[in-house]
C-alpha atoms as a PDB file:
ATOM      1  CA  UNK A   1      61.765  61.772 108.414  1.00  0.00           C
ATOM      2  CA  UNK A   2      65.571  62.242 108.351  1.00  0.00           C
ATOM      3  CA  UNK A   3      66.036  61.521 104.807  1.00  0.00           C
ATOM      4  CA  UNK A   4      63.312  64.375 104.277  1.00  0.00           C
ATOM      5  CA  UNK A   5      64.361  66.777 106.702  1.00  0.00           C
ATOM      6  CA  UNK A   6      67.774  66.318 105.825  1.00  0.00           C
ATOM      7  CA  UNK A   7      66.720  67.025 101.878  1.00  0.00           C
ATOM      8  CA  UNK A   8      65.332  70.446 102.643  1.00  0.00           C
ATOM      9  CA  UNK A   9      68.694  71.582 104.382  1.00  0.00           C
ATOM     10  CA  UNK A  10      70.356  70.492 101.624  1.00  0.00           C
ATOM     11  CA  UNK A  11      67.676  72.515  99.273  1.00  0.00           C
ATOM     12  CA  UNK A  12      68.179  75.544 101.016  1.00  0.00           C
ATOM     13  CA  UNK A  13      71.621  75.874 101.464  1.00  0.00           C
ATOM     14  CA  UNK A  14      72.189  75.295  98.076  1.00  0.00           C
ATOM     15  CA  UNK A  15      69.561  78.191  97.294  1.00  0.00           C
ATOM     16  CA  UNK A  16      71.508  80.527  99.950  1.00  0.00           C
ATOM     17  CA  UNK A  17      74.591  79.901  98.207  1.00  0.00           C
ATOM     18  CA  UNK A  18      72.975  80.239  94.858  1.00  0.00           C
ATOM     19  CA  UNK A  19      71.412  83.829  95.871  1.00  0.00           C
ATOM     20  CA  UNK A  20      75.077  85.285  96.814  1.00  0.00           C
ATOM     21  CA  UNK A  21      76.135  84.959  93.127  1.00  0.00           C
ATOM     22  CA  UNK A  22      77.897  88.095  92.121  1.00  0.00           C
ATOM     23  CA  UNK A  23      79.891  88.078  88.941  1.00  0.00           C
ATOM     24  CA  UNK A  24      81.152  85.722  86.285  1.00  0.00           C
ATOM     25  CA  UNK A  25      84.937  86.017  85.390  1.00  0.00           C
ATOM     26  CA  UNK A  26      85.123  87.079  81.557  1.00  0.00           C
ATOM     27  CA  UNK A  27      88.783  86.895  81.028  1.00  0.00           C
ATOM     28  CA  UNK A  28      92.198  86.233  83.005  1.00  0.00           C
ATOM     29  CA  UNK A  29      95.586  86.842  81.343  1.00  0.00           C
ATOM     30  CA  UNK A  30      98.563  85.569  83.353  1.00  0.00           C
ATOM     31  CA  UNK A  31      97.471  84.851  87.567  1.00  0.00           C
ATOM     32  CA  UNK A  32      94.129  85.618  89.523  1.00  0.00           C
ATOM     33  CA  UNK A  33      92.824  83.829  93.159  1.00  0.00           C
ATOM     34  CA  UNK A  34      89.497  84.176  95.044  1.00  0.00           C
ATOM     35  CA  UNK A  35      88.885  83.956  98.704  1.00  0.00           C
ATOM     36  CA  UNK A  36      86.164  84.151 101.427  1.00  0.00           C
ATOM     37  CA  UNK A  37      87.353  85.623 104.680  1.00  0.00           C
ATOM     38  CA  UNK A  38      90.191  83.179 106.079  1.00  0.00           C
ATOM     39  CA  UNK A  39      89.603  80.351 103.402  1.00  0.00           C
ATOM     40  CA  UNK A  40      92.635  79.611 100.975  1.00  0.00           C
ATOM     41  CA  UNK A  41      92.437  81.294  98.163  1.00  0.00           C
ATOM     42  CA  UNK A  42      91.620  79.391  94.993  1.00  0.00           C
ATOM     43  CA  UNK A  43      92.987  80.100  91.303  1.00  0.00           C
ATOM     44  CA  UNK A  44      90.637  82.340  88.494  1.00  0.00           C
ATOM     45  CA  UNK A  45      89.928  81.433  84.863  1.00  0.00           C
ATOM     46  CA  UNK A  46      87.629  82.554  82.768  1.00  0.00           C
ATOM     47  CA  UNK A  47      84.268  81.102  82.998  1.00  0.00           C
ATOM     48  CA  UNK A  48      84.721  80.854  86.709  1.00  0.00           C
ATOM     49  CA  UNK A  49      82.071  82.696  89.254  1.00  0.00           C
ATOM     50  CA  UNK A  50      82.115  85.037  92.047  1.00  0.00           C
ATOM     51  CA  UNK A  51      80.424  85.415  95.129  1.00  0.00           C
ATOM     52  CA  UNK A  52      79.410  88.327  97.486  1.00  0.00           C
ATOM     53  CA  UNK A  53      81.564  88.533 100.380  1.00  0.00           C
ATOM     54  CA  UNK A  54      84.750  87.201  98.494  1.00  0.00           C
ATOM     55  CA  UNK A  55      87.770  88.868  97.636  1.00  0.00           C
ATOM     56  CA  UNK A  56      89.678  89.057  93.776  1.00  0.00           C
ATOM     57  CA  UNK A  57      93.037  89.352  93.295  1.00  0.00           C
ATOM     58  CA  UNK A  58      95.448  89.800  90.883  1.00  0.00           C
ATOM     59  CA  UNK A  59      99.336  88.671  90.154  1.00  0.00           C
ATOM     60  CA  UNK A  60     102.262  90.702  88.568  1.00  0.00           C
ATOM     61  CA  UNK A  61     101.467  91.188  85.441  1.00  0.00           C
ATOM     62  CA  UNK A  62      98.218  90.221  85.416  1.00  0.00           C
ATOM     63  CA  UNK A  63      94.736  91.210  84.493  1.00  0.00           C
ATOM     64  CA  UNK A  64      91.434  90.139  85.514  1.00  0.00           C
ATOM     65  CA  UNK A  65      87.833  91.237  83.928  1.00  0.00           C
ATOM     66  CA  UNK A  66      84.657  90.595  85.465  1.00  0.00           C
ATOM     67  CA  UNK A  67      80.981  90.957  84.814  1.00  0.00           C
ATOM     68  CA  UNK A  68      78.462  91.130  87.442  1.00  0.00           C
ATOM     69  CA  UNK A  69      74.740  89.973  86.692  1.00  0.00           C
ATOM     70  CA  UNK A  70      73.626  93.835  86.749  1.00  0.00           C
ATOM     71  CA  UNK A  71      75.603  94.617  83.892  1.00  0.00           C
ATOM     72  CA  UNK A  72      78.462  96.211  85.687  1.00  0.00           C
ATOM     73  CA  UNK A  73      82.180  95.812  84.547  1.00  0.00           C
ATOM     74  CA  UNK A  74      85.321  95.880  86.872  1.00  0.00           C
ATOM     75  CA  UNK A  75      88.657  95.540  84.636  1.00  0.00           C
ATOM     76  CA  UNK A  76      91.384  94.985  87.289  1.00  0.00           C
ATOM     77  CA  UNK A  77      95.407  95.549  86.701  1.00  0.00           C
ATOM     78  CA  UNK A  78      98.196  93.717  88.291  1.00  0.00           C
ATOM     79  CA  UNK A  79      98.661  93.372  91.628  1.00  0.00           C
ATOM     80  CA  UNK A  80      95.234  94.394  92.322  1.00  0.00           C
ATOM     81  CA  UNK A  81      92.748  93.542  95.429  1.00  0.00           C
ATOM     82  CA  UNK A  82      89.049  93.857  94.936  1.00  0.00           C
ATOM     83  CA  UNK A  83      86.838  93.142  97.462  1.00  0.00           C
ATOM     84  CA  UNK A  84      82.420  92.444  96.477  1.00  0.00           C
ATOM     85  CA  UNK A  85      81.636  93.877 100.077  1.00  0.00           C
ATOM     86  CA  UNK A  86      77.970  93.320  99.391  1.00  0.00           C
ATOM     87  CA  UNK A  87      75.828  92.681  96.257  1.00  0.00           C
ATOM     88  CA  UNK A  88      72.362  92.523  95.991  1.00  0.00           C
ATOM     89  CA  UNK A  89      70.463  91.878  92.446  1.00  0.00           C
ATOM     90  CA  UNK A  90      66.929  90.919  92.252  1.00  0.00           C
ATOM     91  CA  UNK A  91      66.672  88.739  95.393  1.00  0.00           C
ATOM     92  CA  UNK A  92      63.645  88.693  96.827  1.00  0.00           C
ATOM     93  CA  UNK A  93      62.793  90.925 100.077  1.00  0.00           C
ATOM     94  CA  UNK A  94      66.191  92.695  99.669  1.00  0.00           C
ATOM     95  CA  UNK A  95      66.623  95.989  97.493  1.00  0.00           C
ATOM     96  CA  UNK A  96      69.392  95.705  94.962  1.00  0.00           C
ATOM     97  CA  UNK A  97      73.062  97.593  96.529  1.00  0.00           C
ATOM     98  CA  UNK A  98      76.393  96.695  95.602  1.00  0.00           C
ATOM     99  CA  UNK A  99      79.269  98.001  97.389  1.00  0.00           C
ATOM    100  CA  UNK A 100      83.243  97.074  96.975  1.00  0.00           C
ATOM    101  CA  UNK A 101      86.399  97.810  98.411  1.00  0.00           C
ATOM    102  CA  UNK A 102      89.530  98.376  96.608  1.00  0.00           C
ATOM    103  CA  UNK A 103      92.546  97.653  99.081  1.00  0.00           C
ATOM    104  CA  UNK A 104      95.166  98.629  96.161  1.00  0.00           C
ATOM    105  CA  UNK A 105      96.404  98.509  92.096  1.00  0.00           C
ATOM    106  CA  UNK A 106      94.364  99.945  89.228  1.00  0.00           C
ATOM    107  CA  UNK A 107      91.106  99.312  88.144  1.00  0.00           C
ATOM    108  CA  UNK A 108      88.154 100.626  85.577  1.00  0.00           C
ATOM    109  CA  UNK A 109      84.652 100.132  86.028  1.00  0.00           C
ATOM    110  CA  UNK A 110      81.430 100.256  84.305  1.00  0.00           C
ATOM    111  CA  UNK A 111      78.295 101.031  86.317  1.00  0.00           C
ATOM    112  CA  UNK A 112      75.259  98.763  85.309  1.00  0.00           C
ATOM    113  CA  UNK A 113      71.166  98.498  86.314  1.00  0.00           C
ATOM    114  CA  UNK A 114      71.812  98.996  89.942  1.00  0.00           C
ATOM    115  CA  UNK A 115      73.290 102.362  89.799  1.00  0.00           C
ATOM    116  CA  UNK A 116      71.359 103.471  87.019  1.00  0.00           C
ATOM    117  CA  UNK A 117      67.895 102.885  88.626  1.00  0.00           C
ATOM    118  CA  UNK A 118      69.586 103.827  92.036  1.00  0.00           C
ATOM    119  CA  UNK A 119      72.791 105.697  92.079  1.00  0.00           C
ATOM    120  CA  UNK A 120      73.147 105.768  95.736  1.00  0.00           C
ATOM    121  CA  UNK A 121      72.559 101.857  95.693  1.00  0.00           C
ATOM    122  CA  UNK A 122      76.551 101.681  94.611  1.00  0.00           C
ATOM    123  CA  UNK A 123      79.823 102.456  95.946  1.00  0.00           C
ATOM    124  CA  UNK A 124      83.293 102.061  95.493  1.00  0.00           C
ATOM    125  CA  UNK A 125      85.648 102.100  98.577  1.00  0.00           C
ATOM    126  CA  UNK A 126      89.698 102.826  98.600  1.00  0.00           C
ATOM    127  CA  UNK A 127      91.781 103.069 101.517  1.00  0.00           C
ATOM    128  CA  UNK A 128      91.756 107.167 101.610  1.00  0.00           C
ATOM    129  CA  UNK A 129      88.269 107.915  99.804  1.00  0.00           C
ATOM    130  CA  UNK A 130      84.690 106.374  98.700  1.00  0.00           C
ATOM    131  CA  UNK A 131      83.607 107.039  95.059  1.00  0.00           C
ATOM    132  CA  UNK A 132      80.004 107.647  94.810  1.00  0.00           C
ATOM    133  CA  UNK A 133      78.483 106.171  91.588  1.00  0.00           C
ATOM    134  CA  UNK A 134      76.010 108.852  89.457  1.00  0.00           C
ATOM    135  CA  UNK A 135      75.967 105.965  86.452  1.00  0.00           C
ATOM    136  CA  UNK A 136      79.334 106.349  85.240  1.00  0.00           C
ATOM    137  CA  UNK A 137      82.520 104.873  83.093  1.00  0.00           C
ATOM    138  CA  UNK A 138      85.960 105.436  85.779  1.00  0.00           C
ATOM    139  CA  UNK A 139      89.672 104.255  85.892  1.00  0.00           C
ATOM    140  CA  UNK A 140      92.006 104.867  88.882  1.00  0.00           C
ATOM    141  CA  UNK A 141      94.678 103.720  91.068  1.00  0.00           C
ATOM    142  CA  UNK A 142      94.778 103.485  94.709  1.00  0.00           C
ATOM    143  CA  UNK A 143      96.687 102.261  97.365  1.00  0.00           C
ATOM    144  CA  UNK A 144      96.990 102.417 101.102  1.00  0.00           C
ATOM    145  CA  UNK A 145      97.918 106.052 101.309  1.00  0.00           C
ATOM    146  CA  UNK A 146      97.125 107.601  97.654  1.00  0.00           C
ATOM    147  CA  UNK A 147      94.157 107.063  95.186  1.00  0.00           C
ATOM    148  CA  UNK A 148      93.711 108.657  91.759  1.00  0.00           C
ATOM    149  CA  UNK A 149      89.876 108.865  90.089  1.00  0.00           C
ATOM    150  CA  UNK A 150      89.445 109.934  86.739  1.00  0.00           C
ATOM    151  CA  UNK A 151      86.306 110.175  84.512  1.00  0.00           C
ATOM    152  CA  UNK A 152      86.055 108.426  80.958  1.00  0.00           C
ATOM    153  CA  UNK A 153      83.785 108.655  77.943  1.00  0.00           C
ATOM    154  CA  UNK A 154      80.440 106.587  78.989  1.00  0.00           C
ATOM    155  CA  UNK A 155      79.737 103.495  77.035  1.00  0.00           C
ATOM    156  CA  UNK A 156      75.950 104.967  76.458  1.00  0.00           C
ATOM    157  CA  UNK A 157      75.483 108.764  75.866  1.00  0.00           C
ATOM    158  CA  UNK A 158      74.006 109.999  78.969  1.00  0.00           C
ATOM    159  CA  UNK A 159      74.970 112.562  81.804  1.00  0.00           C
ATOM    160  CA  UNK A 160      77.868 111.070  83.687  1.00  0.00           C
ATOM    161  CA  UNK A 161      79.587 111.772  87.178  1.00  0.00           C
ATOM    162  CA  UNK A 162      80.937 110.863  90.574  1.00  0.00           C
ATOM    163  CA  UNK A 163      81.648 112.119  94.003  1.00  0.00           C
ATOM    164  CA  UNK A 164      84.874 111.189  95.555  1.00  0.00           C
ATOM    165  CA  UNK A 165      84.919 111.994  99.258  1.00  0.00           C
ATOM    166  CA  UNK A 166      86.435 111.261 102.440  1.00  0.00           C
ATOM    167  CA  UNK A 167      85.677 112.747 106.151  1.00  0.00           C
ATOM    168  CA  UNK A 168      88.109 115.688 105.129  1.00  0.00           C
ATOM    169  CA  UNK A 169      86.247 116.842 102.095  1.00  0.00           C
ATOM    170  CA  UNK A 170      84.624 115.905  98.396  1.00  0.00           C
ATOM    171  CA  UNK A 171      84.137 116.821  95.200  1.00  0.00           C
ATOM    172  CA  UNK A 172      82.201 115.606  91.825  1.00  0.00           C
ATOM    173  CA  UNK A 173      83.493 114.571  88.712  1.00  0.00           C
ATOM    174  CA  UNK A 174      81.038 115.560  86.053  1.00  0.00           C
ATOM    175  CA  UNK A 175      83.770 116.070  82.977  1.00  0.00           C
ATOM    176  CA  UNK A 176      84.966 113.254  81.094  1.00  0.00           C
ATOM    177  CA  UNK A 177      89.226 113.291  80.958  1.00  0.00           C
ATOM    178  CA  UNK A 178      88.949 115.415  84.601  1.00  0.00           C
ATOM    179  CA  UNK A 179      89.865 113.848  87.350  1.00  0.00           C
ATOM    180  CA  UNK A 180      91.143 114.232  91.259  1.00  0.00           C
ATOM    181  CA  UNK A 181      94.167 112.595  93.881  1.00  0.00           C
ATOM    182  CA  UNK A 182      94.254 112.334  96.813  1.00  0.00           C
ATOM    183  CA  UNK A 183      97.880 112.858  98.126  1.00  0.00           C
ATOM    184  CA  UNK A 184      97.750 110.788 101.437  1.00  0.00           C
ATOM    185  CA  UNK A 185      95.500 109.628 104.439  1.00  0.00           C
ATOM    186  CA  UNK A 186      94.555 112.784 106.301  1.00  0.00           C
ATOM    187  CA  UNK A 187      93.439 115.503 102.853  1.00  0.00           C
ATOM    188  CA  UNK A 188      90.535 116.039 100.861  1.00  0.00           C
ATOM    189  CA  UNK A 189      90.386 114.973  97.525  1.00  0.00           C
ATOM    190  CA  UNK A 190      92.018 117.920  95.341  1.00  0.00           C
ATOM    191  CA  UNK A 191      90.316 120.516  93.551  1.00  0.00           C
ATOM    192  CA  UNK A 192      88.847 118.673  89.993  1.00  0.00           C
ATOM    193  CA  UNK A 193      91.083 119.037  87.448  1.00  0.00           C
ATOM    194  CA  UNK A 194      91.892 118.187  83.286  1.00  0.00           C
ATOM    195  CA  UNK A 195      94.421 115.396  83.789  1.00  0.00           C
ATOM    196  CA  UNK A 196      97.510 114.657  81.653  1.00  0.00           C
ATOM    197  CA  UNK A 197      96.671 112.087  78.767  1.00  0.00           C
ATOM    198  CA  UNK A 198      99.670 110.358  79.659  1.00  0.00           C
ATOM    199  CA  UNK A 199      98.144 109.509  82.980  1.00  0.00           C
ATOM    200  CA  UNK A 200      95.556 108.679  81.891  1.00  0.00           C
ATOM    201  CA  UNK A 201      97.289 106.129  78.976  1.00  0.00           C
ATOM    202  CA  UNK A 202      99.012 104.999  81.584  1.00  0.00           C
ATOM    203  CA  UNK A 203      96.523 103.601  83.603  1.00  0.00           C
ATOM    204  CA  UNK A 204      94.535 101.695  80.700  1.00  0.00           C
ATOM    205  CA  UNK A 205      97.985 100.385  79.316  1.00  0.00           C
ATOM    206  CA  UNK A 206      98.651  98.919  83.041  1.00  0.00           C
ATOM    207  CA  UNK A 207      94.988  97.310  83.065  1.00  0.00           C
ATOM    208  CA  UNK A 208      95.206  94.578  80.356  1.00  0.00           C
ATOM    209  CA  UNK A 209      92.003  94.589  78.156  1.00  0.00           C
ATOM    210  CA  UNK A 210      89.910  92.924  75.430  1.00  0.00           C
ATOM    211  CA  UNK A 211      87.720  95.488  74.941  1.00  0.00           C
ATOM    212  CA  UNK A 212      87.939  98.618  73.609  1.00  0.00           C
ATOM    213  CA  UNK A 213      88.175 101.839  76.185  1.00  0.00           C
ATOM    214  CA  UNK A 214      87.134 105.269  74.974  1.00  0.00           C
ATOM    215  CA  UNK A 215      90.500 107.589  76.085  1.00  0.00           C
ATOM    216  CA  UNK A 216      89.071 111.420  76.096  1.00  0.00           C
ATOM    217  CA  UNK A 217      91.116 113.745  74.001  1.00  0.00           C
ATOM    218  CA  UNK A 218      91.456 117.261  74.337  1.00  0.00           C
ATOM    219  CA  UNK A 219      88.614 119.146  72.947  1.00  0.00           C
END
């Protein structure tokens, strides 16, 4: 009776823990860690897997790429703290959602399936703003006080854009190279705007990559 009762606890926490998969870690170049809430972090490599409710980061110099089983891509810079809030994908009973937190460094991502069947099933959070996910390709930077969100070339031709907001204003990004800051804790994001391609080099050279990343060019 023990043996079996002690089986089925066994079964199912392994199937809990199973059902929180997030992402699998594509590639690491130099130093990455994982934790869950006040564990000790543990060290990335490539191969390695991710679960909901644990926090990425990166070292100096660093870079860190990770795909998550809907398809979506985060490429994260040096010095870099992501953190898989919630994710959702095909579990049973729960609709699929998937929302992160960005504490600070620079970052691209990808959108996959869960945005593109439900765009308001995504969002990305910074310290001064919340990017709201239309299906979209985006690099940035952010850190306790600033964030900058600019719009790339999609990976797929189809209408692209976001919505960067905080509780002092918004505005949507619907124009690949155009992009908005937002200058410190207490303003809106600024007006949309063509940014610099030297920003925007800037930010993909700091974010270490395998893959090719379409930089828009001025038309």
């Amino acid at each position: 009776m023990n043996i079996t009762l002690t089986f089925f606890l066994l079964l199912f926490s392994i199937n809990c823990f199973a059902a929180d998969l997030a992402a699998h870690v594509t590639s690491v170049k130099g130093q990455a860690w994982v934790h869950k809430m006040d564990e000790p972090r543990r060290p990335l490599q490539a191969g390695d897997t991710v679960y909901e409710a644990e926090t990425v980061s990166t070292g100096k110099k660093s870079s860190l790429k990770l795909l998550f089983l809907d398809g979506s891509k985060f490429d994260l810079g040096e010095a870099t703290t992501l953190e898989i809030s919630h994710y959702q994908y095909q579990t049973p009973n729960h609709p699929d959602s998937f929302s992160s937190r960005i504490f600070k460094g620079t970052f691209r991502f990808v959108t996959g399936l869960i945005a593109n069947d439900n765009p308001r099933a995504m969002d990305v959070n910074l310290p001064v703003a919340t990017i709201g996910i239309r299906g979209t390709h985006v690099v940035g930077e952010t850190n306790s006080t600033t964030a900058k969100v600019i719009l790339l070339k999609p990976e797929k031709s189809v209408q692209t854009s976001v919505e960067v907001f905080n509780q002092f204003g918004s505005v949507t990004i619907d124009k690949v190279g155009y992009g908005t800051e937002i200058p410190d804790e207490f303003s809106p994001p600024s007006p949309v705007r063509r940014m610099q391609l030297r920003t925007i080099d800037n930010l993909i050279r700091s974010i270490q990559r395998s893959q090719r990343i379409r930089i828009p060019r001025p038309r």
